[in-house]
N, C-alpha and C. Protein backbone atom coordinates (compact mmCIF):
# COMPACT_ATOMS: atom_id res chain seq x y z
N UNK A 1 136.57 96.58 92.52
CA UNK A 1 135.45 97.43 92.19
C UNK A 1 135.96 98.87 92.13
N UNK A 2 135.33 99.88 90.99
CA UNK A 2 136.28 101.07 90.81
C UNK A 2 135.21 101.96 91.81
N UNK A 3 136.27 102.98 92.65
CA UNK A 3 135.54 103.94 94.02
C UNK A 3 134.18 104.65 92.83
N UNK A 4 134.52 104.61 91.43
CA UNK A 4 133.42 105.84 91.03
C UNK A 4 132.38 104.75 90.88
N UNK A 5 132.01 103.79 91.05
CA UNK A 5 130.93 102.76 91.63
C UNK A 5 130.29 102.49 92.65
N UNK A 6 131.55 102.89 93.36
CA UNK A 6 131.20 102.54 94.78
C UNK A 6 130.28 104.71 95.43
N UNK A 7 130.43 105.47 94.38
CA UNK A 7 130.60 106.42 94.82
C UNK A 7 128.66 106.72 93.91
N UNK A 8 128.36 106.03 92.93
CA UNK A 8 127.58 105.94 92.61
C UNK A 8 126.01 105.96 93.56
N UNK A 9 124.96 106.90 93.34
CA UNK A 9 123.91 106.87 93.93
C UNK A 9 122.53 106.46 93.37
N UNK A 10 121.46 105.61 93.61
CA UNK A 10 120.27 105.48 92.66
C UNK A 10 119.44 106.40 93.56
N UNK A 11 118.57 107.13 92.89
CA UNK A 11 117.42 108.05 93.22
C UNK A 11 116.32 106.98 93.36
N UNK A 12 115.62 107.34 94.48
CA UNK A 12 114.68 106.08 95.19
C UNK A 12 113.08 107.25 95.31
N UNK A 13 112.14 107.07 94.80
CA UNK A 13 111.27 108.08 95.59
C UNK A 13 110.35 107.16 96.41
N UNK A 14 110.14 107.88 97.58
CA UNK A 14 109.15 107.69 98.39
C UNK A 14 107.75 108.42 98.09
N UNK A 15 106.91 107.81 98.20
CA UNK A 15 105.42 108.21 97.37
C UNK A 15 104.33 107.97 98.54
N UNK A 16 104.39 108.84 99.69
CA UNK A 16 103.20 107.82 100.36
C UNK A 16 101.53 108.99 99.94
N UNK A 17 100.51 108.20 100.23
CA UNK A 17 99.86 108.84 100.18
C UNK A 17 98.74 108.22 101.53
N UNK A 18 97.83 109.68 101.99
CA UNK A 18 97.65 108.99 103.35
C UNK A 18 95.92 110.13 102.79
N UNK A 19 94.79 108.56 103.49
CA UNK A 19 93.24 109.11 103.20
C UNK A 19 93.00 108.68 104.57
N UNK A 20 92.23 109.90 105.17
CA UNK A 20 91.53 110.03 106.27
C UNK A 20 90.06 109.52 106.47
N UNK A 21 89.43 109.90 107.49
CA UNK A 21 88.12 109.64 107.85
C UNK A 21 87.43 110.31 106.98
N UNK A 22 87.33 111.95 106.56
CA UNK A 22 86.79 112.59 105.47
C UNK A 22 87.09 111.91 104.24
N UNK A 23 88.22 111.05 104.17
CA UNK A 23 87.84 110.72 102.50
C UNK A 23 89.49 111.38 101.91
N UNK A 24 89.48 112.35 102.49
CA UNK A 24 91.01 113.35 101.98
C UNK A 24 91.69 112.67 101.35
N UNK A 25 92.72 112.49 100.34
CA UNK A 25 93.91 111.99 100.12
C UNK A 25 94.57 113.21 100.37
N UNK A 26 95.93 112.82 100.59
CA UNK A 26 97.20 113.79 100.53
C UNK A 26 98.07 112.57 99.88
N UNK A 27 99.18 113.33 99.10
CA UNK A 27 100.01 112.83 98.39
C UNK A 27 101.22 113.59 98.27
N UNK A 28 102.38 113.02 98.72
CA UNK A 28 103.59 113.50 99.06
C UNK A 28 104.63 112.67 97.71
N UNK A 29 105.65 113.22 97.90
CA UNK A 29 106.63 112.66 96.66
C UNK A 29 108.01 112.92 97.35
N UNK A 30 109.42 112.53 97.78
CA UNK A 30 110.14 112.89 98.44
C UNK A 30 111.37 112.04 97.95
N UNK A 31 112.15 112.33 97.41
CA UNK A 31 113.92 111.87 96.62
C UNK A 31 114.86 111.67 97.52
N UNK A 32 115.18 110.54 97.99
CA UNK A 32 115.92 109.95 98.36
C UNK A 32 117.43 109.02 97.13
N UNK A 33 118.31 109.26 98.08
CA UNK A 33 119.96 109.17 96.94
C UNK A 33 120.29 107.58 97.81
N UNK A 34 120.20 106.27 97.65
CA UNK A 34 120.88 105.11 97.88
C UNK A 34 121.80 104.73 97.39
N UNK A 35 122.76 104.52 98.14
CA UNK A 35 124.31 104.42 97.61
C UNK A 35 124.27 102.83 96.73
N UNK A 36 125.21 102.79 95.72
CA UNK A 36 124.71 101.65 95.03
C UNK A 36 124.57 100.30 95.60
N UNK A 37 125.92 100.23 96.72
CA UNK A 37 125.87 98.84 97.53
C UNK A 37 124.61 98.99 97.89
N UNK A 38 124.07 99.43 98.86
CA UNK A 38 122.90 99.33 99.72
C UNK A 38 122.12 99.01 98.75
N UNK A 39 121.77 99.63 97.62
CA UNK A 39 120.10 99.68 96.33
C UNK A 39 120.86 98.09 95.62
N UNK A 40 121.88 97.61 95.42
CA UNK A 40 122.04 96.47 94.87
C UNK A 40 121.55 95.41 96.18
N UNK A 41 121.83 95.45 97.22
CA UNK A 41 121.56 94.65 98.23
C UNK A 41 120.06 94.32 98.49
N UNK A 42 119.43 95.83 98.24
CA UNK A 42 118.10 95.74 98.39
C UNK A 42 117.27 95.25 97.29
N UNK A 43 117.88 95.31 96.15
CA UNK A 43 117.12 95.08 94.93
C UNK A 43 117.16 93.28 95.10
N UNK A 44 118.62 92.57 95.31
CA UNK A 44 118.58 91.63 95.44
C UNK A 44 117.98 90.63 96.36
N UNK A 45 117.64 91.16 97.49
CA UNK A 45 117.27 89.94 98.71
C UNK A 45 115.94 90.85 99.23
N UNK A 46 114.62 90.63 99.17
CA UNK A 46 113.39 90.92 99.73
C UNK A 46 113.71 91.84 100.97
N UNK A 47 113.86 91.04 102.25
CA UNK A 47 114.25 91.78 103.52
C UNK A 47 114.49 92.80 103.57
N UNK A 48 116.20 93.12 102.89
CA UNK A 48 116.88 94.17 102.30
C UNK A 48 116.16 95.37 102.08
N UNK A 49 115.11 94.92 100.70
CA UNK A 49 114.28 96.48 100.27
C UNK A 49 113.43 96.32 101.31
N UNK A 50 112.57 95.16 102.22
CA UNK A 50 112.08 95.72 103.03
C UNK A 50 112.49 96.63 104.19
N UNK A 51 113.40 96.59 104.57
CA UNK A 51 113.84 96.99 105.74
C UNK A 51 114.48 98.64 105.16
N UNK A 52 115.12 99.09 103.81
CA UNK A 52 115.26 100.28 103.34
C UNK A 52 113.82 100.79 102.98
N UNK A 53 112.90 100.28 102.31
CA UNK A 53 111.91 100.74 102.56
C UNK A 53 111.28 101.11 103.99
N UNK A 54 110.87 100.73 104.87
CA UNK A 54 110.97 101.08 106.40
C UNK A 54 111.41 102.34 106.67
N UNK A 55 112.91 101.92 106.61
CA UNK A 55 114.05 102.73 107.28
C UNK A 55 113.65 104.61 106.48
N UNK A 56 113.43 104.48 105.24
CA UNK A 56 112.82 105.61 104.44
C UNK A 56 111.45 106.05 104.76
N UNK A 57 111.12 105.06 105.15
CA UNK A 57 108.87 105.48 105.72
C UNK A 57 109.22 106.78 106.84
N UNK A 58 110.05 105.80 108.11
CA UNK A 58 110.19 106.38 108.95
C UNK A 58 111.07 107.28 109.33
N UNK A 59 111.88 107.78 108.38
CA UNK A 59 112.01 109.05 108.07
C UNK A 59 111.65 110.13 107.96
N UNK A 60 110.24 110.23 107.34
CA UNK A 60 109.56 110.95 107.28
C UNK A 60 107.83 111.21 107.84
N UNK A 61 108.31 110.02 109.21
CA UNK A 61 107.30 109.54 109.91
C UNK A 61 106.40 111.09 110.77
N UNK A 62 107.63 111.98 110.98
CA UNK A 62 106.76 113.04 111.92
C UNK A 62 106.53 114.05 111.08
N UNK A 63 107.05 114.37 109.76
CA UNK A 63 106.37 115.16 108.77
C UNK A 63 105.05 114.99 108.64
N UNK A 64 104.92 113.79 108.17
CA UNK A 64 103.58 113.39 107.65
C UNK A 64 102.54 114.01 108.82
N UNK A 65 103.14 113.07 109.98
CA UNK A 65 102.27 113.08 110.75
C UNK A 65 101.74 114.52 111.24
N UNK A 66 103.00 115.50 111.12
CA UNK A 66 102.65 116.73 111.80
C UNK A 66 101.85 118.01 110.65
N UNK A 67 101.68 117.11 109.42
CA UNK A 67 101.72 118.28 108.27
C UNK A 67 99.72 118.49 107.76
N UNK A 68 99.20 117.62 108.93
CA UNK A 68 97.81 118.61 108.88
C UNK A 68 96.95 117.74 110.10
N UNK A 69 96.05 118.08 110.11
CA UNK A 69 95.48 117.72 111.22
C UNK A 69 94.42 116.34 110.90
N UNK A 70 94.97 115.39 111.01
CA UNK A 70 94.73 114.09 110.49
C UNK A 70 93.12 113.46 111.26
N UNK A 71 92.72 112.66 111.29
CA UNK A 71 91.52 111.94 111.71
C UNK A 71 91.33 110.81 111.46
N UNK A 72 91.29 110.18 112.45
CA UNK A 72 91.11 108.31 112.54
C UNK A 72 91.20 107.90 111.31
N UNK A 73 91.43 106.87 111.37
CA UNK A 73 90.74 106.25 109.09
C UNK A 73 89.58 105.44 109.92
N UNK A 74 89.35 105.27 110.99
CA UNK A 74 88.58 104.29 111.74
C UNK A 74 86.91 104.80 111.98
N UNK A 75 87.47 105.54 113.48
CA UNK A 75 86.27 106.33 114.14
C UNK A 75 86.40 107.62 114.22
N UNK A 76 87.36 108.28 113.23
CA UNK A 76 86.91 109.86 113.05
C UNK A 76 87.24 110.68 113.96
N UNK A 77 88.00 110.25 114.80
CA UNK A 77 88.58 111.06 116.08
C UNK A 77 89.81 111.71 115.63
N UNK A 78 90.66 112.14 116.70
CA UNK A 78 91.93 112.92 116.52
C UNK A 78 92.86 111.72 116.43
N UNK A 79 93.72 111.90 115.05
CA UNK A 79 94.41 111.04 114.78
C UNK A 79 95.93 111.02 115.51
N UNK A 80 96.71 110.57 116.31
CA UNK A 80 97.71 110.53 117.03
C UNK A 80 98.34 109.73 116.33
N UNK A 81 98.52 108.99 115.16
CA UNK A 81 99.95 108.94 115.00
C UNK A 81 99.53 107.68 113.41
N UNK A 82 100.64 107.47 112.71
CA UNK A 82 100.51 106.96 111.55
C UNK A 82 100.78 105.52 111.50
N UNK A 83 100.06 104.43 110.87
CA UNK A 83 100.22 103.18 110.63
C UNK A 83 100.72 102.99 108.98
N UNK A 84 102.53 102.76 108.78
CA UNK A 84 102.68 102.84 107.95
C UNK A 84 102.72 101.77 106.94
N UNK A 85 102.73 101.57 106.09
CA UNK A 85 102.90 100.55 105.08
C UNK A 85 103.77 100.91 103.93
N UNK A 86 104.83 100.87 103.96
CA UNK A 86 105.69 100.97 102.86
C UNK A 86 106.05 99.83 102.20
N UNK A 87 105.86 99.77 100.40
CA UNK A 87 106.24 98.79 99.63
C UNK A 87 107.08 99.18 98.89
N UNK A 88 108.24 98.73 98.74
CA UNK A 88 109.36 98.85 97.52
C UNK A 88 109.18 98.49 96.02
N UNK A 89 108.72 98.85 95.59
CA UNK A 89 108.97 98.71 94.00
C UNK A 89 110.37 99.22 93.44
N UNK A 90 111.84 98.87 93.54
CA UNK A 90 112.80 98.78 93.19
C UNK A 90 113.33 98.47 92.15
N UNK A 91 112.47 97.04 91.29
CA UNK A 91 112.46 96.71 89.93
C UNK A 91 112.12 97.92 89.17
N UNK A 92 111.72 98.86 88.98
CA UNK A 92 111.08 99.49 88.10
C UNK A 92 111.96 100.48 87.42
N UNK A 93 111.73 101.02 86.25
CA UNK A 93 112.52 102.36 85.76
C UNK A 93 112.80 103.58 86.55
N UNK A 94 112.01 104.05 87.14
CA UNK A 94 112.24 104.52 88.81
C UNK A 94 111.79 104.02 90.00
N UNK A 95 113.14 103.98 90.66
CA UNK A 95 112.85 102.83 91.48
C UNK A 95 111.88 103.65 92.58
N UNK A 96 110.77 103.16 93.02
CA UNK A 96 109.53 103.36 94.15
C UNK A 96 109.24 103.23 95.68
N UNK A 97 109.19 103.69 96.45
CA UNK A 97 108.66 102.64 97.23
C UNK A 97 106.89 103.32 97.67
N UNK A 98 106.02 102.73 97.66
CA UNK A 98 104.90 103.10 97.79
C UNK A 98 104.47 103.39 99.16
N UNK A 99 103.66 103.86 99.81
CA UNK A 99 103.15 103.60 100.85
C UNK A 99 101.48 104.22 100.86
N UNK A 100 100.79 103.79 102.05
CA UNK A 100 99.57 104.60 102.53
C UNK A 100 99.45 104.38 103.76
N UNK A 101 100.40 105.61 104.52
CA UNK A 101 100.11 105.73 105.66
C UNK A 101 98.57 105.65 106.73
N UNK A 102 97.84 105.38 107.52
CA UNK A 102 96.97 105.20 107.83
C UNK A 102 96.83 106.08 109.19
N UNK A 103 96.00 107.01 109.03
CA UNK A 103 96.03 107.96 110.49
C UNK A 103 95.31 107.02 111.61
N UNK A 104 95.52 106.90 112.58
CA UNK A 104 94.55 106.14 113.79
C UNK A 104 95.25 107.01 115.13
N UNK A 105 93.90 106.99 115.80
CA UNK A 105 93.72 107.42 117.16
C UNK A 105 94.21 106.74 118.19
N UNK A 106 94.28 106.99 119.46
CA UNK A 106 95.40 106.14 120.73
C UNK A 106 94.45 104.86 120.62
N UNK A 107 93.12 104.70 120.15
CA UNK A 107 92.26 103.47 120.65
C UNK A 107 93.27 102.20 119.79
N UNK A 108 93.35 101.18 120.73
CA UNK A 108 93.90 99.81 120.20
C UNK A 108 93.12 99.07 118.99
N UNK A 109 91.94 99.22 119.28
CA UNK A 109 90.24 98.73 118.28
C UNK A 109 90.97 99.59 116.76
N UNK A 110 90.93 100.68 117.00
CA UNK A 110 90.95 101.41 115.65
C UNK A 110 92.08 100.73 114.79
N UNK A 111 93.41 100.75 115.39
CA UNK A 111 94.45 100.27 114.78
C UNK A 111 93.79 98.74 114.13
N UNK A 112 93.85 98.00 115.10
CA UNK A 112 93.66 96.44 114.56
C UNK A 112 92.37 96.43 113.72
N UNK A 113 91.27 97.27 113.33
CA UNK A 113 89.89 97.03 112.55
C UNK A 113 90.74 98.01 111.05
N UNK A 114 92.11 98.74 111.13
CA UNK A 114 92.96 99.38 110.32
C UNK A 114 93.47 98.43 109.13
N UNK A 115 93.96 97.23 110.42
CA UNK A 115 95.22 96.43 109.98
C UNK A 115 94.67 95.21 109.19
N UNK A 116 93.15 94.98 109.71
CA UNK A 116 92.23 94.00 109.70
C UNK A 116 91.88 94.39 107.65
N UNK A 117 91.23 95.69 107.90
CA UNK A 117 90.98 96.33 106.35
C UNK A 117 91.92 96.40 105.70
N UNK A 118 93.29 96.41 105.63
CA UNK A 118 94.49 96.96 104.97
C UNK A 118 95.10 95.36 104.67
N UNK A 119 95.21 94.37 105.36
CA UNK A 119 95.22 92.94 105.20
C UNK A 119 94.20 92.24 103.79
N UNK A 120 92.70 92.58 104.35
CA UNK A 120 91.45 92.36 103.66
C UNK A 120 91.63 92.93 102.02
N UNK A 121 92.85 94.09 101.93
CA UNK A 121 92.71 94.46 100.58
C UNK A 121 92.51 95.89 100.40
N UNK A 122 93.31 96.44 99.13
CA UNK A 122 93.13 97.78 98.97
C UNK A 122 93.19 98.61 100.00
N UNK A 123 94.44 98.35 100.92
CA UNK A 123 95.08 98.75 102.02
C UNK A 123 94.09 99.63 102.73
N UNK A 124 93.23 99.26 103.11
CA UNK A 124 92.47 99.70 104.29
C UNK A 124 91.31 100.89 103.66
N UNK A 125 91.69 101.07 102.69
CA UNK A 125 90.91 102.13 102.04
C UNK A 125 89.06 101.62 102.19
N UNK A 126 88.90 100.99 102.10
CA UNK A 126 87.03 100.64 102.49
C UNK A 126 87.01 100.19 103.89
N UNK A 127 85.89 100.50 104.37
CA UNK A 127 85.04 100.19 105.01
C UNK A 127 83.92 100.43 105.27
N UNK A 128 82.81 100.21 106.16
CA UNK A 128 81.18 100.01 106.01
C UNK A 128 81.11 101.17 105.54
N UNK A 129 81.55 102.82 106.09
CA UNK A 129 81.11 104.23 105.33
C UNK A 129 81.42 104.63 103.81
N UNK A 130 81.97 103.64 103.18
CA UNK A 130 82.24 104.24 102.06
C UNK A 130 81.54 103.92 101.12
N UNK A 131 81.45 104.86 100.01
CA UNK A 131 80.57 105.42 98.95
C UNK A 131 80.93 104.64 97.74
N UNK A 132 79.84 104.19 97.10
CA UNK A 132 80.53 104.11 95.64
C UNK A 132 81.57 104.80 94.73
N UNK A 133 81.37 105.66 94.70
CA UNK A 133 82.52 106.70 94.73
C UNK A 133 83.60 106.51 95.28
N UNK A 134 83.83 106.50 96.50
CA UNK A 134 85.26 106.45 96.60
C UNK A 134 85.80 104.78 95.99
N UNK A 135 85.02 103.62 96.03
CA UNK A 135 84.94 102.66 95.74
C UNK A 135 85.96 102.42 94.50
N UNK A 136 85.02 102.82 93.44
CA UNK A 136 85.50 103.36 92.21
C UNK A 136 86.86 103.90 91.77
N UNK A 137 86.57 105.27 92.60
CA UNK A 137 88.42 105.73 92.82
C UNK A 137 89.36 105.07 93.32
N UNK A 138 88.80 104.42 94.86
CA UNK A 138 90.26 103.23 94.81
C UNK A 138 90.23 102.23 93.88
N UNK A 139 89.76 101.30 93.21
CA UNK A 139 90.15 100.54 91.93
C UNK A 139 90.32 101.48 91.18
N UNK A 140 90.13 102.65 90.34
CA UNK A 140 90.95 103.21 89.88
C UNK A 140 92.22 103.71 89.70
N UNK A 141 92.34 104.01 91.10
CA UNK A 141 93.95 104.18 91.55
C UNK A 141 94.86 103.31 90.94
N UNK A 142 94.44 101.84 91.71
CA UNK A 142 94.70 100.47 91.58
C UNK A 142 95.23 100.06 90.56
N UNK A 143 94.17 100.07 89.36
CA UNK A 143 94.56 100.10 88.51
C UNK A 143 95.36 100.91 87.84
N UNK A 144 95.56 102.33 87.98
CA UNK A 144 96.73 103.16 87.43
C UNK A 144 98.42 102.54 87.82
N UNK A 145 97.95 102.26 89.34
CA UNK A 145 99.56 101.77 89.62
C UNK A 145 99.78 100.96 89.26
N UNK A 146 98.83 99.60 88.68
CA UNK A 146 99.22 98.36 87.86
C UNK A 146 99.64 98.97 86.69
N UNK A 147 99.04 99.98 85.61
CA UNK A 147 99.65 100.15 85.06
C UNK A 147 101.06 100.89 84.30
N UNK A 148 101.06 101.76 85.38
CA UNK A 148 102.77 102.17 85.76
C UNK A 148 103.76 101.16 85.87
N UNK A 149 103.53 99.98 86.90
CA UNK A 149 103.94 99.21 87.37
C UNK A 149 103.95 98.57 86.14
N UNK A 150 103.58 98.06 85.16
CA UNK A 150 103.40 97.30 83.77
C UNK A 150 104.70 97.56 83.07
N UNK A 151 104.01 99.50 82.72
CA UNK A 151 105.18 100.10 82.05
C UNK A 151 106.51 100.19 82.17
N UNK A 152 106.68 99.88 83.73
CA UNK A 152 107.85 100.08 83.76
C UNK A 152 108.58 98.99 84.03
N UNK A 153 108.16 97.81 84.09
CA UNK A 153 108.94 96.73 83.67
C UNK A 153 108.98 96.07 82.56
N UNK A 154 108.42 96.57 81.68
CA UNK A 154 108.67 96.52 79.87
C UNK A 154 109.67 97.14 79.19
């Protein structure tokens, strides 16, 4: 294998975006350089991008967390710390990894009624308070990233 291969980097972005109790989105964008072994390893075996995906979330685990003053996604309290979800989209023309961090409070309830909604679909984004409106906007979203996601494996 020639070193200018081995010396080779793929640009990876991390995309998380994190909605609070108000409804807020924030949306971050952040360039990450994967050396080619590692992004071939990951592209090839699931685990792999899971675990570089991860390893990249939590990277930028106390930014997020420290970069505004967050509130439950639950019960609206002071949010202490982030429930992340990072997905790799690696196949794509730029390679992705998605996330939507989830703010929750020290309560144990909040997390698991988090994990419970984010399982249930449309990563936690509904529950009983939400509006048609936001409704709307998350399948909208949804649908935008399906169709990114389309485009860029065509």
């Amino acid at each position: 294998m020639s070193s200018r291969r081995l010396l080779r980097k793929h640009n990876v972005w991390y995309q998380p975006k994190i909605r609070d109790w108000d409804g807020k989105e924030t949306s971050y964008t952040f360039q990450h350089h994967i050396p080619h072994e590692a992004f071939g390893q990951a592209v090839a075996k699931p685990d792999a991008a899971n675990a570089l995906a991860q390893d990249i979330a939590l990277e930028h685990y106390d930014e997020l967390l420290t970069d505004r003053h967050w509130r439950c996604c639950n019960c609206g309290g002071t949010a202490s710390r982030l429930v992340m979800h990072p997905l790799p989209y690696l196949h794509l023309v730029q390679p992705t990894i998605a996330d939507m961090p989830a703010p929750v409070c020290p309560s144990s309830y909040c997390e698991k009624a988090h994990l419970e909604q984010y399982r249930n679909g449309l990563g936690g984004v509904l529950n009983e308070r939400v509006h048609t409106k936001s409704v709307v906007a998350a399948v909208a979203a949804l649908m935008a990233l399906a169709v990114v996601i389309g485009i860029s494996v065509i």
